[in-house]
N, C-alpha and C. Protein backbone atom coordinates (compact mmCIF):
# COMPACT_ATOMS: atom_id res chain seq x y z
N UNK A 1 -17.44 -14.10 -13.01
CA UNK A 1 -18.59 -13.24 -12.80
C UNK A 1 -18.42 -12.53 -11.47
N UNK A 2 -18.88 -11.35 -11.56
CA UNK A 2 -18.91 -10.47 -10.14
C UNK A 2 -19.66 -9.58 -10.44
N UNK A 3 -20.40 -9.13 -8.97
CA UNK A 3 -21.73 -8.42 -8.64
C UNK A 3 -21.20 -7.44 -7.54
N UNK A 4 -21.97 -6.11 -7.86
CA UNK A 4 -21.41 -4.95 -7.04
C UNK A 4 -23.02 -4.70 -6.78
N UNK A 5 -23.23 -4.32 -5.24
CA UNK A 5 -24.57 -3.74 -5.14
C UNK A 5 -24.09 -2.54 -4.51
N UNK A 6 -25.16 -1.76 -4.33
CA UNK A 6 -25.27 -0.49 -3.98
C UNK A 6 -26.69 0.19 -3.55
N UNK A 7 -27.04 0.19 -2.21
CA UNK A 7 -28.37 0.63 -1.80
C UNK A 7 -28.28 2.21 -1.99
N UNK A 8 -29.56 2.98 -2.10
CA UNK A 8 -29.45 4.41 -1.69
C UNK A 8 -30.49 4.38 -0.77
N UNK A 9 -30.04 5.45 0.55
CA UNK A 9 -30.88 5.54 1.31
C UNK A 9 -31.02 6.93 2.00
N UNK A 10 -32.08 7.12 2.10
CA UNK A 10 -32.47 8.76 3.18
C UNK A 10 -32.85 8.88 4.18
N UNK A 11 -32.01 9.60 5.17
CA UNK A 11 -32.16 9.51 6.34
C UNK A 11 -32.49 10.57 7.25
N UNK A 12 -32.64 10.77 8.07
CA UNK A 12 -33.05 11.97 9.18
C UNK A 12 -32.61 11.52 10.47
N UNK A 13 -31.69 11.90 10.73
CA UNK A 13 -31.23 12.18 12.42
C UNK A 13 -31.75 13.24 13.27
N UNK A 14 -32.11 12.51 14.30
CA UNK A 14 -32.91 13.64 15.49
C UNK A 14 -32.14 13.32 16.63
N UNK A 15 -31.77 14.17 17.37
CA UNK A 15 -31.11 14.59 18.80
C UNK A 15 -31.81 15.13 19.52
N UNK A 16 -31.40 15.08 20.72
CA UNK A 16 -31.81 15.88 22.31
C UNK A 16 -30.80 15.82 22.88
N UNK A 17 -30.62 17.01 23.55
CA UNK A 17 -29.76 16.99 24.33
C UNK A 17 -30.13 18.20 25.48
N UNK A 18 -29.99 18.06 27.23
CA UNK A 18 -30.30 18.14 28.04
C UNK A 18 -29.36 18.11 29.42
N UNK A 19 -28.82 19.98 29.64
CA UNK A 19 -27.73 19.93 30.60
C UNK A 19 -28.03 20.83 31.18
N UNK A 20 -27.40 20.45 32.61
CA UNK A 20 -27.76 21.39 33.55
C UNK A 20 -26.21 21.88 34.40
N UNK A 21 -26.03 22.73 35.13
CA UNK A 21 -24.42 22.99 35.89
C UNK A 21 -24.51 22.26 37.22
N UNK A 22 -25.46 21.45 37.69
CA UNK A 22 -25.59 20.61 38.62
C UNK A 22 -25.10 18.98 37.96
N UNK A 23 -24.13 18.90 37.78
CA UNK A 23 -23.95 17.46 37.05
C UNK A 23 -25.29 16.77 36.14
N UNK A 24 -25.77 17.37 35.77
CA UNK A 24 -27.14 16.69 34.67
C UNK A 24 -26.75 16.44 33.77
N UNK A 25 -26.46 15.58 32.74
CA UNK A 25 -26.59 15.25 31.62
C UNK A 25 -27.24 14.57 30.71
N UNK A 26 -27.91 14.89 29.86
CA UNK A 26 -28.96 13.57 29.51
C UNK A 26 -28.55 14.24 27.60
N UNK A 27 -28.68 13.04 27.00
CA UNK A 27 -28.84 13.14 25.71
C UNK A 27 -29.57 11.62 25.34
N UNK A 28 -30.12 11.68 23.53
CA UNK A 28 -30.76 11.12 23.09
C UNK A 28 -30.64 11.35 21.72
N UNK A 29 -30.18 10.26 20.65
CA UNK A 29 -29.96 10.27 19.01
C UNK A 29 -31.04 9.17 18.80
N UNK A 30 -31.42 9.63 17.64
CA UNK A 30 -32.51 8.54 16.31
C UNK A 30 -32.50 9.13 15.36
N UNK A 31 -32.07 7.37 14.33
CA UNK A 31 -32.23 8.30 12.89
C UNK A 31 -33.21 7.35 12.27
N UNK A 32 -33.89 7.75 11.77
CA UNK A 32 -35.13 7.61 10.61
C UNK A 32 -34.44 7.31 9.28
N UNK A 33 -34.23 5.99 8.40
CA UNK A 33 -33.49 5.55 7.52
C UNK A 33 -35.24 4.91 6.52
N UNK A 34 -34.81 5.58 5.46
CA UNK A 34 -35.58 4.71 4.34
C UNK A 34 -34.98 4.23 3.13
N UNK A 35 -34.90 3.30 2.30
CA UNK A 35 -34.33 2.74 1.05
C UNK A 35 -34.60 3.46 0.12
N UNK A 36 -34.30 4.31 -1.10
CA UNK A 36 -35.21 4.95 -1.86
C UNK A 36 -35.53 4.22 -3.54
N UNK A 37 -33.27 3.32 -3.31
CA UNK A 37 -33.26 2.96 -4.63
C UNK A 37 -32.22 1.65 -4.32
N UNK A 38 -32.07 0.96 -4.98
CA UNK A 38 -31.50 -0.74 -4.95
C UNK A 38 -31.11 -0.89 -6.17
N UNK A 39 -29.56 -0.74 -6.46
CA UNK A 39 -28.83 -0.74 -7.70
C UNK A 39 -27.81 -2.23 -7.76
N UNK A 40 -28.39 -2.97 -8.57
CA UNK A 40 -27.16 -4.14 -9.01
C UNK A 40 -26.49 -3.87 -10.45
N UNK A 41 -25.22 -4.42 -10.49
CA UNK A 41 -24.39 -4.46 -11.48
C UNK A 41 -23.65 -6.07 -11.29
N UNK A 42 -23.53 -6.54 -12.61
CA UNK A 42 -23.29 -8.14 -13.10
C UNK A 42 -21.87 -7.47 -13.90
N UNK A 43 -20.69 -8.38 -13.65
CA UNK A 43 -19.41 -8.04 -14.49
C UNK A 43 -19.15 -9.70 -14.94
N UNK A 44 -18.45 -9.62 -16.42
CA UNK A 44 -18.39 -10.80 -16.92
C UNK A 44 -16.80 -11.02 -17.26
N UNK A 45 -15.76 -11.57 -17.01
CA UNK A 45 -14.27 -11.92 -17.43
C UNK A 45 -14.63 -12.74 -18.64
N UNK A 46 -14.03 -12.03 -19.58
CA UNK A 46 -14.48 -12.60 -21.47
C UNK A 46 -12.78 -12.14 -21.48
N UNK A 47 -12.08 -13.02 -21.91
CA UNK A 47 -10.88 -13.10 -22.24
C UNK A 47 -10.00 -12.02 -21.99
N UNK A 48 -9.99 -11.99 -20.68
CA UNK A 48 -9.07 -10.78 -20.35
C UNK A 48 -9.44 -9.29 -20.07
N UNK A 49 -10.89 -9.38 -20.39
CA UNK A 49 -11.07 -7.55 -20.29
C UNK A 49 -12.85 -8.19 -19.41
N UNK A 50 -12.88 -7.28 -19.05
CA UNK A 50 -14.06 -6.88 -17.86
C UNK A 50 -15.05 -6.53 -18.81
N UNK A 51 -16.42 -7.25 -19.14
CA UNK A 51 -17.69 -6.83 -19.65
C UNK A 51 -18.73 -6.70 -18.76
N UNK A 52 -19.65 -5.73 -18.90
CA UNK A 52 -20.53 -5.06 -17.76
C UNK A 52 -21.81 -6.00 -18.79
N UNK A 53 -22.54 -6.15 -18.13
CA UNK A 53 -23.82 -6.99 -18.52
C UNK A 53 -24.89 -6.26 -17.80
């Protein structure tokens, strides 16, 4: 027996970023992640060949 999962998820990345010609540098990343969908699959070894269940 063997199990394959597979999440789907949607995301949104947000940046800043903040420079100046006086040595300034500043930056800032976030990403906003939600689950939308949660997929399992079950495989079965039946005499030699791979059955999906």
């Amino acid at each position: 027996m063997k199990k394959k999962f597979r999440p789907y998820n949607f995301g949104i990345p947000i940046g800043i970023k903040i420079e100046n010609l006086n040595k300034l540098f500043l930056y800032g990343i976030y990403e906003i992640e939600y689950s939308l969908y949660y997929k399992e699959k079950t495989y079965f070894l039946v005499i030699g060949e791979l059955v999906y269940a």
